[in-house]
ModelCIF file with pLDDT and N, C-alpha, C, O atoms, coordinates in Angstrom:
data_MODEL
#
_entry.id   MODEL 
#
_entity.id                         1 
_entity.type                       polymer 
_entity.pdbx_number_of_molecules   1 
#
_entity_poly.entity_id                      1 
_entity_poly.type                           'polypeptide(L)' 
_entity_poly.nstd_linkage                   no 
_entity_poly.nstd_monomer                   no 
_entity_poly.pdbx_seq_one_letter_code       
;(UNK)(UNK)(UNK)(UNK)(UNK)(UNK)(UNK)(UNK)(UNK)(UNK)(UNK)(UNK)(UNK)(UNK)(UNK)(UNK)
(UNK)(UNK)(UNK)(UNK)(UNK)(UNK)(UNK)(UNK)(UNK)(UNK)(UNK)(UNK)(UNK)(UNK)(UNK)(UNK)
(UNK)(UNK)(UNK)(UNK)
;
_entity_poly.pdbx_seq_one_letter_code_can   XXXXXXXXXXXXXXXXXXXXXXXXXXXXXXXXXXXX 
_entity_poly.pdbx_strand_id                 A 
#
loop_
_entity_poly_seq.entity_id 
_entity_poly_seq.num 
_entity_poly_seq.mon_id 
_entity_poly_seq.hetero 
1 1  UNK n 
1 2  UNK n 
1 3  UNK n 
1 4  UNK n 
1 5  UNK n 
1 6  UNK n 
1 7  UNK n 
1 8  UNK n 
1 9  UNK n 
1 10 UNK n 
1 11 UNK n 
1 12 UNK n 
1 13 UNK n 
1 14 UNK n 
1 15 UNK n 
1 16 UNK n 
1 17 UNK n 
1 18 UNK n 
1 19 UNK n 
1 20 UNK n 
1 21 UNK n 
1 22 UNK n 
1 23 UNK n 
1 24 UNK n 
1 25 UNK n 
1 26 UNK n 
1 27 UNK n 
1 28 UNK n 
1 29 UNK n 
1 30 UNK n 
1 31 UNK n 
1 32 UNK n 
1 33 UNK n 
1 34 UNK n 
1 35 UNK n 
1 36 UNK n 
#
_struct_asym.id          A 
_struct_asym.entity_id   1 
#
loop_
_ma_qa_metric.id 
_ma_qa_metric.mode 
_ma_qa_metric.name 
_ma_qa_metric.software_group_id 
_ma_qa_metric.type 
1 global pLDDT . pLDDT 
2 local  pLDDT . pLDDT 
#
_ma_qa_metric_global.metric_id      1 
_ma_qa_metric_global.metric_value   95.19 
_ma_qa_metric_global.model_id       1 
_ma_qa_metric_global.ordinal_id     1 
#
loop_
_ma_qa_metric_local.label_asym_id 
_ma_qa_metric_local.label_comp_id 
_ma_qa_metric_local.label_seq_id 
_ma_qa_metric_local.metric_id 
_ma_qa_metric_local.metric_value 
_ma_qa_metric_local.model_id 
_ma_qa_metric_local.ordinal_id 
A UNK 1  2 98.00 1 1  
A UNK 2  2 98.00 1 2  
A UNK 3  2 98.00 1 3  
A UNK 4  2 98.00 1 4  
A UNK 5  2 98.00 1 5  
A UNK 6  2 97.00 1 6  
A UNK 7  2 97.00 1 7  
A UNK 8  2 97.00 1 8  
A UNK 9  2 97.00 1 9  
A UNK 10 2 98.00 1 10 
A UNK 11 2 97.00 1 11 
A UNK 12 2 95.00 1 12 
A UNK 13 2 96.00 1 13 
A UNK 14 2 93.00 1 14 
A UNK 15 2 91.00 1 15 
A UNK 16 2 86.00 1 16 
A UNK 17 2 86.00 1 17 
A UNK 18 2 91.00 1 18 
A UNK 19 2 95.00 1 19 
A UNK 20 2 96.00 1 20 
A UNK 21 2 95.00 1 21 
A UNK 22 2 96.00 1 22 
A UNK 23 2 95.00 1 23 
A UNK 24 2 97.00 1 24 
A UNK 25 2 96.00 1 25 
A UNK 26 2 96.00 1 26 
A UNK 27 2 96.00 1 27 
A UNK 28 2 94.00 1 28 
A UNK 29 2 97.00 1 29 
A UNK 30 2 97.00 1 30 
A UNK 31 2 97.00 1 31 
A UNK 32 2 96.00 1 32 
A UNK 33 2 95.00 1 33 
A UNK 34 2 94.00 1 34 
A UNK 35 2 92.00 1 35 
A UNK 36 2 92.00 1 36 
#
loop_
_atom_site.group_PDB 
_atom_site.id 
_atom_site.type_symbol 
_atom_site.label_atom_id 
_atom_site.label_alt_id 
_atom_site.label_comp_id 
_atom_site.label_asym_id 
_atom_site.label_entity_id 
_atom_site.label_seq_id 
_atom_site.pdbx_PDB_ins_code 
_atom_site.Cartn_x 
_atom_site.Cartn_y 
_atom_site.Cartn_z 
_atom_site.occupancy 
_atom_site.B_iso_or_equiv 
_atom_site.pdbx_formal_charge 
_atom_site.auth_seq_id 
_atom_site.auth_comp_id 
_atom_site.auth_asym_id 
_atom_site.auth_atom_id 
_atom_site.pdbx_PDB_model_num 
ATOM 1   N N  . UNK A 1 1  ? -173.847 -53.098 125.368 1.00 98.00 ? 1  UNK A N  1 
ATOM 2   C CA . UNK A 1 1  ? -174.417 -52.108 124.438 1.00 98.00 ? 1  UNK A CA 1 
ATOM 3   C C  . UNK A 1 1  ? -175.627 -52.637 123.650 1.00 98.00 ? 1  UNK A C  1 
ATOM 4   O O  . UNK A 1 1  ? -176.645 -51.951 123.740 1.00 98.00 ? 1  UNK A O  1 
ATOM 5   N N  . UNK A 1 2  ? -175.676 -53.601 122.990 1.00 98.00 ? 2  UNK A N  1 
ATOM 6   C CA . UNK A 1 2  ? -176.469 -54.586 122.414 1.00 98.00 ? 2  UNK A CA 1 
ATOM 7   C C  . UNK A 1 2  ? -178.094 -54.637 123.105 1.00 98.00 ? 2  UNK A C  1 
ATOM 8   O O  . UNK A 1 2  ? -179.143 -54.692 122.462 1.00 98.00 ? 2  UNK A O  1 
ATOM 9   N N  . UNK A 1 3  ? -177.925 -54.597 124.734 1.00 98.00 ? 3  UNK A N  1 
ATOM 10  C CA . UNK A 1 3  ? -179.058 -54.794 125.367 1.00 98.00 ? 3  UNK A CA 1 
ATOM 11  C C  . UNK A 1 3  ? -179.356 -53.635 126.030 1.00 98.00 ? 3  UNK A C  1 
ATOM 12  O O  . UNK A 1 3  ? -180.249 -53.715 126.874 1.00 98.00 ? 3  UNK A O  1 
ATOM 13  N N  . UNK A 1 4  ? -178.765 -52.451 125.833 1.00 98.00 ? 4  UNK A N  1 
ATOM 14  C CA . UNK A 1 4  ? -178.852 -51.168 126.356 1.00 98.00 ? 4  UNK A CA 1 
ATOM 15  C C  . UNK A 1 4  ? -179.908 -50.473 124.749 1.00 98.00 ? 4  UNK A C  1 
ATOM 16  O O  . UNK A 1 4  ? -180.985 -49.890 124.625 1.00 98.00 ? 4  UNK A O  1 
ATOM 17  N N  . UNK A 1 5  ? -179.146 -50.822 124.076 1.00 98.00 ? 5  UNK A N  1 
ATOM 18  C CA . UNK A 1 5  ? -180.039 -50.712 122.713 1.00 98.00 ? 5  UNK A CA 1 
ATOM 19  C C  . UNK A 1 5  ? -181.566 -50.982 122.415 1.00 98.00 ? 5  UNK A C  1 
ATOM 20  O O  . UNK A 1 5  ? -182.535 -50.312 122.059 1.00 98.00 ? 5  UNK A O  1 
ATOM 21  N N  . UNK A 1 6  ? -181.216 -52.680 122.831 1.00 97.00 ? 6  UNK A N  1 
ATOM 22  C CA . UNK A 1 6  ? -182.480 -53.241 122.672 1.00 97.00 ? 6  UNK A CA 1 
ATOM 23  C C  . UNK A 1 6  ? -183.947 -52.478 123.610 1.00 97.00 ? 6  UNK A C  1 
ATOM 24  O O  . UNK A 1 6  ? -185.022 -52.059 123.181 1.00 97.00 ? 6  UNK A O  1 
ATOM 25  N N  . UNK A 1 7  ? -183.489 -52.535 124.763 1.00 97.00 ? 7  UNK A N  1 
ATOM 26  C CA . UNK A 1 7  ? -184.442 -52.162 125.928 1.00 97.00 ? 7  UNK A CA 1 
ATOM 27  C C  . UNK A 1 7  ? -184.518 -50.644 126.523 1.00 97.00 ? 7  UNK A C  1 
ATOM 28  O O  . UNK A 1 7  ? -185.196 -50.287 127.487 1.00 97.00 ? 7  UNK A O  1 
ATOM 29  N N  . UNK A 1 8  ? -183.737 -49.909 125.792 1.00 97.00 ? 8  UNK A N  1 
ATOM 30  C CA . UNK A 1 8  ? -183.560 -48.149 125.865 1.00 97.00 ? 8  UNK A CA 1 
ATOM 31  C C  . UNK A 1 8  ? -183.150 -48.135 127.567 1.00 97.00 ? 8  UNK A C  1 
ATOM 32  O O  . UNK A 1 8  ? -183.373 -47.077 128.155 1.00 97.00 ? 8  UNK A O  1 
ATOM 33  N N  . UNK A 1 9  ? -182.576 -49.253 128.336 1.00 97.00 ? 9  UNK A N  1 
ATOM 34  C CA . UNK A 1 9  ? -181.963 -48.591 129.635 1.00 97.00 ? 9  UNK A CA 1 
ATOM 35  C C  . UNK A 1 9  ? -180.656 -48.823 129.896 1.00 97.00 ? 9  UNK A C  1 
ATOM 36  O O  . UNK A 1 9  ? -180.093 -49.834 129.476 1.00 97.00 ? 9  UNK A O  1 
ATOM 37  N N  . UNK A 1 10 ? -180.178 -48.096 130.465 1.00 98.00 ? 10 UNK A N  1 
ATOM 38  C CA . UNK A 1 10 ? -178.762 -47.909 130.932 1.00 98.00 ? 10 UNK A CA 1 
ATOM 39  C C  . UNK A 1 10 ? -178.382 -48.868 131.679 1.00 98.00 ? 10 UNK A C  1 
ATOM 40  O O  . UNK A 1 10 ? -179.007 -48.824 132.739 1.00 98.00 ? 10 UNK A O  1 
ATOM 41  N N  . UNK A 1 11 ? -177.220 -50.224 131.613 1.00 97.00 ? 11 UNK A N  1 
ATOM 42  C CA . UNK A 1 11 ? -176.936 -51.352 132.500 1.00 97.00 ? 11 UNK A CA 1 
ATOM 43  C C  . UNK A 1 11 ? -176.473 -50.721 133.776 1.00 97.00 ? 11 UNK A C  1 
ATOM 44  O O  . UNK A 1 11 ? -175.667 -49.799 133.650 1.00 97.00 ? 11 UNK A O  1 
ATOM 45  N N  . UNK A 1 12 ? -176.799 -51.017 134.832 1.00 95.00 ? 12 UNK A N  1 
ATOM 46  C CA . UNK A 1 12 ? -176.324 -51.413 136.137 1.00 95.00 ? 12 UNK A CA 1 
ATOM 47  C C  . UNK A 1 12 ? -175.216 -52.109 136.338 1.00 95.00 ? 12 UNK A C  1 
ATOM 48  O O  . UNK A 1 12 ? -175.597 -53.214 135.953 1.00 95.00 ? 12 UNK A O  1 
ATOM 49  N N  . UNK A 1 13 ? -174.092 -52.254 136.674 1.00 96.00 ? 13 UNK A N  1 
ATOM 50  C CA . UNK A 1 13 ? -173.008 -53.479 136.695 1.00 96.00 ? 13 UNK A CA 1 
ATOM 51  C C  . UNK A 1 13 ? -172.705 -53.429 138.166 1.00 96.00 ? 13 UNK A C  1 
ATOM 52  O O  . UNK A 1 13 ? -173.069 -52.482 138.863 1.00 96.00 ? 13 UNK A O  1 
ATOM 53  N N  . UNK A 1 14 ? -172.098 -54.362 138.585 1.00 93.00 ? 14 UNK A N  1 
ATOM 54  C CA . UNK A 1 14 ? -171.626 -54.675 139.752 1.00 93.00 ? 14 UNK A CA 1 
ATOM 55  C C  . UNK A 1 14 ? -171.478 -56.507 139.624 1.00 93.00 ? 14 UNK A C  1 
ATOM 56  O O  . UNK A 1 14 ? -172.062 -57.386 138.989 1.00 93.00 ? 14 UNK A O  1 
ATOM 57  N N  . UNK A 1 15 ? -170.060 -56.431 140.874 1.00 91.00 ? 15 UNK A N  1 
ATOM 58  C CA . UNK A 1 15 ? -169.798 -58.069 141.101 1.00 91.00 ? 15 UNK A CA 1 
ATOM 59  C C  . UNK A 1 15 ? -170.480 -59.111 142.010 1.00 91.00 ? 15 UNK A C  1 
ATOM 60  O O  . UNK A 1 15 ? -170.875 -58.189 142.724 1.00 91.00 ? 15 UNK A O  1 
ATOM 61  N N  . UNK A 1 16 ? -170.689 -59.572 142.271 1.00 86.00 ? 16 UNK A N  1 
ATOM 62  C CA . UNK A 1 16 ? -171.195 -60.697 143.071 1.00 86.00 ? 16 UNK A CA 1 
ATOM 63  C C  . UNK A 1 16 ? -170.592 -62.238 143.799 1.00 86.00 ? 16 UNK A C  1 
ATOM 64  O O  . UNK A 1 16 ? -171.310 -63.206 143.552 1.00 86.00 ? 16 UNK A O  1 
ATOM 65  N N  . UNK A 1 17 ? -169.648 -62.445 144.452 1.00 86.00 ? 17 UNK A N  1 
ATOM 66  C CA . UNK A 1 17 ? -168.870 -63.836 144.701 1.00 86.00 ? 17 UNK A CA 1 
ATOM 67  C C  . UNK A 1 17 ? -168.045 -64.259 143.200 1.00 86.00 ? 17 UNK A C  1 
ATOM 68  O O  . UNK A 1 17 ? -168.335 -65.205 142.468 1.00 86.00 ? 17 UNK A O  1 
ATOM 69  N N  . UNK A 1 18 ? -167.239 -63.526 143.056 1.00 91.00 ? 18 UNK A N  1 
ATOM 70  C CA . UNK A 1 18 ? -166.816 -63.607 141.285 1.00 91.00 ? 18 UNK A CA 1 
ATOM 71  C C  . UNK A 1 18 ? -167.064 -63.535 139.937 1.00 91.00 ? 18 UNK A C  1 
ATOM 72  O O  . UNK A 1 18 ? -166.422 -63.706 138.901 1.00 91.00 ? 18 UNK A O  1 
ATOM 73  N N  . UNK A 1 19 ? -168.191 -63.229 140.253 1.00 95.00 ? 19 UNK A N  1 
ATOM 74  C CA . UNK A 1 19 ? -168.948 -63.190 138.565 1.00 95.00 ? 19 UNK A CA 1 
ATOM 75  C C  . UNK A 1 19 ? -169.268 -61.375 138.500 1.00 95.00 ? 19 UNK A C  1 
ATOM 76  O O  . UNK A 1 19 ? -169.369 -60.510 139.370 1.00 95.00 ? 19 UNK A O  1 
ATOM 77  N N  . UNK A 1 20 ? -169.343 -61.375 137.213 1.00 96.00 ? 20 UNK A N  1 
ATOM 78  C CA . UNK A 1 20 ? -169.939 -59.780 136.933 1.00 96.00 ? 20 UNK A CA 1 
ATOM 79  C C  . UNK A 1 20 ? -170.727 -59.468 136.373 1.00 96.00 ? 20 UNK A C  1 
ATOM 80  O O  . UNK A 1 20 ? -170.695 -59.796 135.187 1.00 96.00 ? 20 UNK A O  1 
ATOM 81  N N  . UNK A 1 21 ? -171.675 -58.815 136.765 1.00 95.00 ? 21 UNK A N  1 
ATOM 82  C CA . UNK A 1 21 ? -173.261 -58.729 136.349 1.00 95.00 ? 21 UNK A CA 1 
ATOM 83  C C  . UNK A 1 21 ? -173.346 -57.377 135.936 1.00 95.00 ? 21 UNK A C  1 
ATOM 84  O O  . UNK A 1 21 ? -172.570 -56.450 136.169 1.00 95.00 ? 21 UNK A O  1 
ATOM 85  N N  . UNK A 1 22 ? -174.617 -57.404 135.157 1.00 96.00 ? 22 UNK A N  1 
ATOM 86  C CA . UNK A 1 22 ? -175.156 -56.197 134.563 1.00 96.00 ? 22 UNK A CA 1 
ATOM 87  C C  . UNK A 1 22 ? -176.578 -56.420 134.410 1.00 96.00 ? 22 UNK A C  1 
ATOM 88  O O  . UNK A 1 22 ? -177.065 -57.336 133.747 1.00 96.00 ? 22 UNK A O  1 
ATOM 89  N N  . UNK A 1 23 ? -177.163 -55.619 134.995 1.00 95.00 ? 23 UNK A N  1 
ATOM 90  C CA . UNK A 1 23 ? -178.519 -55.044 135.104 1.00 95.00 ? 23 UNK A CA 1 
ATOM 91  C C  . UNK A 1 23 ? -179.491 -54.273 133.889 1.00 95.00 ? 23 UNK A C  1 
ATOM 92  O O  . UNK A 1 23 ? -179.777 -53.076 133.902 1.00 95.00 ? 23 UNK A O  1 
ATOM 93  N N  . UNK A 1 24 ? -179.797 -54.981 133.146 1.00 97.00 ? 24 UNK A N  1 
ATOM 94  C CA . UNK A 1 24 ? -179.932 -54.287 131.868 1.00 97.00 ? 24 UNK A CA 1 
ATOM 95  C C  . UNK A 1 24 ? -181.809 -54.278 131.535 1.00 97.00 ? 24 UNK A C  1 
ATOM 96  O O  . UNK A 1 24 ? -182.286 -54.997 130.657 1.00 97.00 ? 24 UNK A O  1 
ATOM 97  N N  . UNK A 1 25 ? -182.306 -53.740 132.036 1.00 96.00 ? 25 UNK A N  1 
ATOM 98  C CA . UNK A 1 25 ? -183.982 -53.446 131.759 1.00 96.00 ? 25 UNK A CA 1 
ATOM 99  C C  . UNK A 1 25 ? -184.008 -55.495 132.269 1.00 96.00 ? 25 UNK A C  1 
ATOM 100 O O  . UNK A 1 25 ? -183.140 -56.159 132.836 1.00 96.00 ? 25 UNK A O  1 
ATOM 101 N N  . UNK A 1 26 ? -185.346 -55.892 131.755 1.00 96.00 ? 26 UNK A N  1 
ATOM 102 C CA . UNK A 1 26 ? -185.425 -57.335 132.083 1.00 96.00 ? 26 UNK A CA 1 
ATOM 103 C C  . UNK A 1 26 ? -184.307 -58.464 132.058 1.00 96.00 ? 26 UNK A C  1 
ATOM 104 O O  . UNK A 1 26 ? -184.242 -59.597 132.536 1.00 96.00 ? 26 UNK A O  1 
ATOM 105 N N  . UNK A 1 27 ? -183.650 -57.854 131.470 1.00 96.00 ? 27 UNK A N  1 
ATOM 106 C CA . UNK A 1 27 ? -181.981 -58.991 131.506 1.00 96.00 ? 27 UNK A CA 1 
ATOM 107 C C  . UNK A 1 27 ? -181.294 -58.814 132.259 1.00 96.00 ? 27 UNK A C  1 
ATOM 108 O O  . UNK A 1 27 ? -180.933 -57.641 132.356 1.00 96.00 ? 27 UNK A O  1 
ATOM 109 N N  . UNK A 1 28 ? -180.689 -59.822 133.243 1.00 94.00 ? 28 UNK A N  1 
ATOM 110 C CA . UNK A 1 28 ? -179.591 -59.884 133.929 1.00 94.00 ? 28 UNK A CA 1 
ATOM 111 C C  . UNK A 1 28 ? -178.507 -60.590 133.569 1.00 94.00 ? 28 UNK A C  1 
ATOM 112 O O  . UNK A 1 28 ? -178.426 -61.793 133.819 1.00 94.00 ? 28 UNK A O  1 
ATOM 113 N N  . UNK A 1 29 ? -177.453 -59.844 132.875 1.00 97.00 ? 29 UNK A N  1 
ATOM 114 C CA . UNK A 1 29 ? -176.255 -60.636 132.114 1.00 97.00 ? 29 UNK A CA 1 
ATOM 115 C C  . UNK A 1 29 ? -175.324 -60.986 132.990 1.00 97.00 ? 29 UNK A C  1 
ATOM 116 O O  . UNK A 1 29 ? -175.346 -60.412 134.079 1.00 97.00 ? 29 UNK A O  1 
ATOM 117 N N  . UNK A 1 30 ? -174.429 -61.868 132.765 1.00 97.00 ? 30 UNK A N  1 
ATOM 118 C CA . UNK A 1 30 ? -173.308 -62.507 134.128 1.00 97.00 ? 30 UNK A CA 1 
ATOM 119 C C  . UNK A 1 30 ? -172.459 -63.019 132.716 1.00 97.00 ? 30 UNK A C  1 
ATOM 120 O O  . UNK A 1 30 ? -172.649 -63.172 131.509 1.00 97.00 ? 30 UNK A O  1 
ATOM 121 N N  . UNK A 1 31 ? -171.410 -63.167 133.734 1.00 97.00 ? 31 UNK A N  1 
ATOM 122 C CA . UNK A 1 31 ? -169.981 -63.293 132.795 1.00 97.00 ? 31 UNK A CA 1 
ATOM 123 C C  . UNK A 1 31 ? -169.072 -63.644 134.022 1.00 97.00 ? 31 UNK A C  1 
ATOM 124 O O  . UNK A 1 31 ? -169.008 -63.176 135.159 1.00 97.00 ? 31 UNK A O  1 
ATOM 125 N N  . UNK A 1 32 ? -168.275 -64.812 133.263 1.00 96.00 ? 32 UNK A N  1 
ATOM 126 C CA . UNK A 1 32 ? -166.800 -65.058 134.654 1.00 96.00 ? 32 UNK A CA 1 
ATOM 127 C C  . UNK A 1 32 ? -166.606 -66.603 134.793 1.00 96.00 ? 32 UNK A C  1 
ATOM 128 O O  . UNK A 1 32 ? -167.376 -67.490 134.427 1.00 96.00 ? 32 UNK A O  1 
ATOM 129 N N  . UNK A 1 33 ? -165.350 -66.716 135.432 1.00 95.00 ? 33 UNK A N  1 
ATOM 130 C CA . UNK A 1 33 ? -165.295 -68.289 134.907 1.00 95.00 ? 33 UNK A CA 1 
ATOM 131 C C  . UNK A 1 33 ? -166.469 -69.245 135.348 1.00 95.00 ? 33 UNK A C  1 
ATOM 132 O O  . UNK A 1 33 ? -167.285 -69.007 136.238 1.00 95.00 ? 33 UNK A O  1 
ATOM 133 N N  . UNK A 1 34 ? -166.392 -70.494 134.470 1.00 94.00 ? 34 UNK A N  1 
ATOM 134 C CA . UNK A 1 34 ? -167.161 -71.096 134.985 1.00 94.00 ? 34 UNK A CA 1 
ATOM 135 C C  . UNK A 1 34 ? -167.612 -71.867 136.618 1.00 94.00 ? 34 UNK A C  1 
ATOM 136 O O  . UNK A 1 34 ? -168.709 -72.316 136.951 1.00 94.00 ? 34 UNK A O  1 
ATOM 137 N N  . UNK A 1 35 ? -166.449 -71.813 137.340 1.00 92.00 ? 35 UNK A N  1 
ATOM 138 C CA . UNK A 1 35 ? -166.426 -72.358 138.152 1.00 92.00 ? 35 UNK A CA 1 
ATOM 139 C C  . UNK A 1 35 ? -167.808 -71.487 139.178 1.00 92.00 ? 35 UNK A C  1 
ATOM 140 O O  . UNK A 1 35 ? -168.848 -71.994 139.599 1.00 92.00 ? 35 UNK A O  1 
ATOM 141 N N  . UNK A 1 36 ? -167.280 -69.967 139.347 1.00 92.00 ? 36 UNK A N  1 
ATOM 142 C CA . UNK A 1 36 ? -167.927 -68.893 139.695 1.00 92.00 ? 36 UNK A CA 1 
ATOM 143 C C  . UNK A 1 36 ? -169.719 -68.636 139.282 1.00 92.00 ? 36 UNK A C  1 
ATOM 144 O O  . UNK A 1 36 ? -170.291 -67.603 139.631 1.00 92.00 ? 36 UNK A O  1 
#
């Protein structure tokens, strides 16, 4: 929400080999264990 705010666009999400991403205007956020 924070970066949906910042950049007025709607995140994208989807997973990738364990991690979970979000697509957010110039930011690409990821989250998930570290190993991943």
């Amino acid at each position: 929400p924070f970066y949906e705010q910042l950049t007025g666009s709607t995140a994208s999400r989807f997973a990738f080999a364990g991690v979970n991403l979000a697509s957010v205007g110039p930011f690409l956020l990821f989250a998930g264990p570290d190993e991943a």
